[in-house]
Protein backbone atom coordinates (compact mmCIF):
# COMPACT_ATOMS: atom_id res chain seq x y z
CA UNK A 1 281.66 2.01 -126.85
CA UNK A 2 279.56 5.22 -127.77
CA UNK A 3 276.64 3.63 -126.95
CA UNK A 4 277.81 1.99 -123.94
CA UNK A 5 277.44 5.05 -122.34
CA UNK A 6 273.71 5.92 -123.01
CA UNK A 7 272.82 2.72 -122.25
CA UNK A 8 274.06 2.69 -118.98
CA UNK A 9 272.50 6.06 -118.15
CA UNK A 10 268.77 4.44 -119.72
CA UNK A 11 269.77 0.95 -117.59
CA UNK A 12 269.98 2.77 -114.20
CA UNK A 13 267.35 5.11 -114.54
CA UNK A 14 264.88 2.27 -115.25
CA UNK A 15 266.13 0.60 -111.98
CA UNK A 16 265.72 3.82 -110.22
CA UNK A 17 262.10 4.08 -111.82
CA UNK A 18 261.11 0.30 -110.84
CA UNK A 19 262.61 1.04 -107.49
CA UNK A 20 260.64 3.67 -106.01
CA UNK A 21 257.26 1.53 -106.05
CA UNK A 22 254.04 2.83 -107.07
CA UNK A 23 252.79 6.07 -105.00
CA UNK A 24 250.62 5.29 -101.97
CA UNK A 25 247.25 5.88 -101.61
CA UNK A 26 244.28 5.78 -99.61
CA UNK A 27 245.00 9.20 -98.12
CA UNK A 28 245.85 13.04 -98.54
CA UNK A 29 249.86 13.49 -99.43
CA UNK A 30 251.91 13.44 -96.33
CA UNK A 31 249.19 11.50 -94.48
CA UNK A 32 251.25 8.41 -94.32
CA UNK A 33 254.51 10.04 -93.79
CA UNK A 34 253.10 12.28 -90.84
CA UNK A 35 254.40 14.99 -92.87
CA UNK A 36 253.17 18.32 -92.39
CA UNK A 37 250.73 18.08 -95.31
CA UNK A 38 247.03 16.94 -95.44
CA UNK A 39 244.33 17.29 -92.53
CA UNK A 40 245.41 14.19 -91.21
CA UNK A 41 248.67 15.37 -90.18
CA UNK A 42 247.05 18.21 -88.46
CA UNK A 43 246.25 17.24 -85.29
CA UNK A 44 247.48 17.50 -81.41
CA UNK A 45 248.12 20.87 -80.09
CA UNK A 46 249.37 23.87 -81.74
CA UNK A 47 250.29 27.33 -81.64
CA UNK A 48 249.23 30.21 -83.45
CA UNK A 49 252.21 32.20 -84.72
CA UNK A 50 251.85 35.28 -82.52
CA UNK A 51 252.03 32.70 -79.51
CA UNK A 52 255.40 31.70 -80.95
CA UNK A 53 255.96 35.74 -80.51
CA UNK A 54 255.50 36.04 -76.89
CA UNK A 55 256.63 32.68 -75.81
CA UNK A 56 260.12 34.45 -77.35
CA UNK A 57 259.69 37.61 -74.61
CA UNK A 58 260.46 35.36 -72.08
CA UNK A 59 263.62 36.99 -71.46
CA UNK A 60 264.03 35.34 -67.74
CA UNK A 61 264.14 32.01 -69.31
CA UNK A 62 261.01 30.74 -66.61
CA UNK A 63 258.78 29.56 -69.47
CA UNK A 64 256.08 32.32 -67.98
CA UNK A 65 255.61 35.77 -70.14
CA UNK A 66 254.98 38.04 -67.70
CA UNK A 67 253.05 41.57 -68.63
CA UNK A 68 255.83 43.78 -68.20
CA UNK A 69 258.42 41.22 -70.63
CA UNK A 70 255.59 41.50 -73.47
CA UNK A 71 255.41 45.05 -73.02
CA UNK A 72 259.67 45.61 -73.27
CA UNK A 73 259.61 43.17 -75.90
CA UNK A 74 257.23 44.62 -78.20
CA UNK A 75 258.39 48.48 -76.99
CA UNK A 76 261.71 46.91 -78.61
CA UNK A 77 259.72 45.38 -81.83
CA UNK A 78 257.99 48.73 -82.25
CA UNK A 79 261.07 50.77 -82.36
CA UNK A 80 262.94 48.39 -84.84
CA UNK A 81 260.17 48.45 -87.17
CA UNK A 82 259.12 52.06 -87.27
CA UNK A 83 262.75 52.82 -87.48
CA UNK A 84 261.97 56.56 -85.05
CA UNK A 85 258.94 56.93 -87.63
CA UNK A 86 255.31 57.53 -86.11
CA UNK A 87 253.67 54.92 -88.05
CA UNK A 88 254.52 52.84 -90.13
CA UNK A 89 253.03 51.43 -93.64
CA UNK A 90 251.24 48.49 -93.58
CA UNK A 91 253.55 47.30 -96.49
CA UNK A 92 255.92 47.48 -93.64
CA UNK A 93 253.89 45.19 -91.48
CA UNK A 94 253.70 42.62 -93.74
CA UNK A 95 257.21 42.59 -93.85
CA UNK A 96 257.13 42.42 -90.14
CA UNK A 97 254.63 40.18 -89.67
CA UNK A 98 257.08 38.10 -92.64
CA UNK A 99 259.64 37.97 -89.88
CA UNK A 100 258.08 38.07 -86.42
CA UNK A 101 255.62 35.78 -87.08
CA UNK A 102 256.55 33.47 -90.29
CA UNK A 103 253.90 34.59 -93.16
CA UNK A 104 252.73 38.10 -94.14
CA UNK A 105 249.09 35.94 -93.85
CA UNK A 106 249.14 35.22 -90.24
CA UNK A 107 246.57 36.52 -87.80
CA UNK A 108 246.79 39.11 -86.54
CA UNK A 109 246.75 40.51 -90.26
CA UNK A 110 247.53 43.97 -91.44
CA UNK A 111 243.72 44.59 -91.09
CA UNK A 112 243.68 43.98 -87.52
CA UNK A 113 246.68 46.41 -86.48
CA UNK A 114 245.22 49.63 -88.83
CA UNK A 115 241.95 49.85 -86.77
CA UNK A 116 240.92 53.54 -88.97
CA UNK A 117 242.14 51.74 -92.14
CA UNK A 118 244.10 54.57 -93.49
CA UNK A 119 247.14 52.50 -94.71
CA UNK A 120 249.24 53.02 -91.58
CA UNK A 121 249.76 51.67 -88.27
CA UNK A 122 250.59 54.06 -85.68
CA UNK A 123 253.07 52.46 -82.23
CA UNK A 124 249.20 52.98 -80.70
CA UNK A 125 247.60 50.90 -82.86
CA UNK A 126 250.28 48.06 -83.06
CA UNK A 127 250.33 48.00 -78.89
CA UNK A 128 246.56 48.06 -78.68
CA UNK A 129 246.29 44.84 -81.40
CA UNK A 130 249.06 43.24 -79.52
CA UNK A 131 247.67 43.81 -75.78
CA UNK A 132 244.15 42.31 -77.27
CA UNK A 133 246.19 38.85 -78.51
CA UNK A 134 247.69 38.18 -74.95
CA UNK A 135 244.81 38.97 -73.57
CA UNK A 136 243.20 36.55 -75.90
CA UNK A 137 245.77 33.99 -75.17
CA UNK A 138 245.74 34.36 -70.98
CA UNK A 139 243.33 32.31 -70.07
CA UNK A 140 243.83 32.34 -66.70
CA UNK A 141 243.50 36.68 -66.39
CA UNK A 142 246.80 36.29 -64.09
CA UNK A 143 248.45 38.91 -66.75
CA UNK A 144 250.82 36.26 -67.37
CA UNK A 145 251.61 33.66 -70.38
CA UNK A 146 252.42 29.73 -69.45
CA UNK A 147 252.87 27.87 -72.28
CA UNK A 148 249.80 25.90 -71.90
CA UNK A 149 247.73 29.10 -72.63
CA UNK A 150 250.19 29.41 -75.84
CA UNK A 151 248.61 26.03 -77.29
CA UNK A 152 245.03 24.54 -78.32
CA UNK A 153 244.66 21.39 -79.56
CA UNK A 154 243.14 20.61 -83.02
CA UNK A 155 240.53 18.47 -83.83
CA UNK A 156 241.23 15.20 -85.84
CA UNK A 157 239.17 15.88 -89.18
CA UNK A 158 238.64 12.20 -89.50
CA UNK A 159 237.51 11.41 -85.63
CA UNK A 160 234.53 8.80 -85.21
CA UNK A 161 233.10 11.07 -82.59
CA UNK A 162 231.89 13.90 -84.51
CA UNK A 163 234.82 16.43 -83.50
CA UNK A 164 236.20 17.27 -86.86
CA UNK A 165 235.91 20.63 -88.59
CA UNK A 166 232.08 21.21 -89.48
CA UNK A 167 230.82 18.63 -87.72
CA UNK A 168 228.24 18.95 -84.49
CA UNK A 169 231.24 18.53 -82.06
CA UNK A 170 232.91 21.36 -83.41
CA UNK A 171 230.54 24.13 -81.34
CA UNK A 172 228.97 24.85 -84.35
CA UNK A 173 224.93 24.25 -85.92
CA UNK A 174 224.54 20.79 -87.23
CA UNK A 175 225.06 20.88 -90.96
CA UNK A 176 222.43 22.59 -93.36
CA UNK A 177 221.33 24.61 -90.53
CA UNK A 178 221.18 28.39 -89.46
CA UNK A 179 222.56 29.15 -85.90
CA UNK A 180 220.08 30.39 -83.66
């Protein structure tokens, strides 16, 4: 009987083991699973994560960001994040950026928002950073956001057609060469 036990335990981990199969392959981890990992998996539209930041100003609910709602919005983010202080730290930022935009990584970075580099963003600073992303994102210059100015769609590393990242189709010099 006291081995019983053991042997049991050794008996259904080996069936467990045998079970699972052998790991697939042919491909970068999630490639199969159209998990989020490997290039593979990263195609299709996207969003950068300060587009996931204004699409959430849309405080009319009309899927358009208008101007004025980005303005309020980030007036609003400003005065949470200073806390009534005239600048703020950029060790604050990151913690911002943390929250508002899902990684203390994510563009724009601390560098962009502390244009004199002194180790503090001023409420200036952070609206003229801000103002220069939508901007960047309204395509159409209608001082609006639609959500299909919030997307681009990334190129499938793999594609036949030269379209992947380095290749000709990306915009980009043909490999080995200096852009003119």
């Amino acid at each position: 009987m006291r081995f019983l036990l053991p042997a049991i335990s050794i008996l259904a981990f080996t069936l467990t083991a045998c079970s699972s199969g052998p790991p697939k392959r042919g491909g970068p981890p999630g490639a199969d699973s159209g998990g989020p990992r490997g290039a593979s998996a990263m195609n299709g539209p996207v969003a950068r994560p300060v587009a996931l930041l204004f699409a959430g100003t849309d405080t009319n609910g009309d899927m358009v960001v208008s101007l004025a709602e980005a303005n309020a919005a980030l007036a609003a983010e400003w005065a949470t994040l200073s806390d009534g202080e005239d600048d703020v730290s950029v060790l604050r930022l990151s913690d911002w950026l943390l929250k508002a935009l899902g990684s203390p990584d994510a563009q724009p970075s601390t560098v962009a928002f502390d244009t004199n580099f002194d180790g503090q963003v001023t409420r200036e600073e952070f609206e003229i950073r801000l103002g220069a992303e939508f901007d960047k994102l309204d395509a159409s210059k209608d001082r609006t956001l639609q959500r299909s100015e919030l997307v681009f769609d990334v190129p499938n590393a793999s594609s036949r057609d030269g379209g992947g990242f380095g290749n000709r189709g990306s915009g980009g010099p043909p490999r080995g060469e200096r852009p003119r």
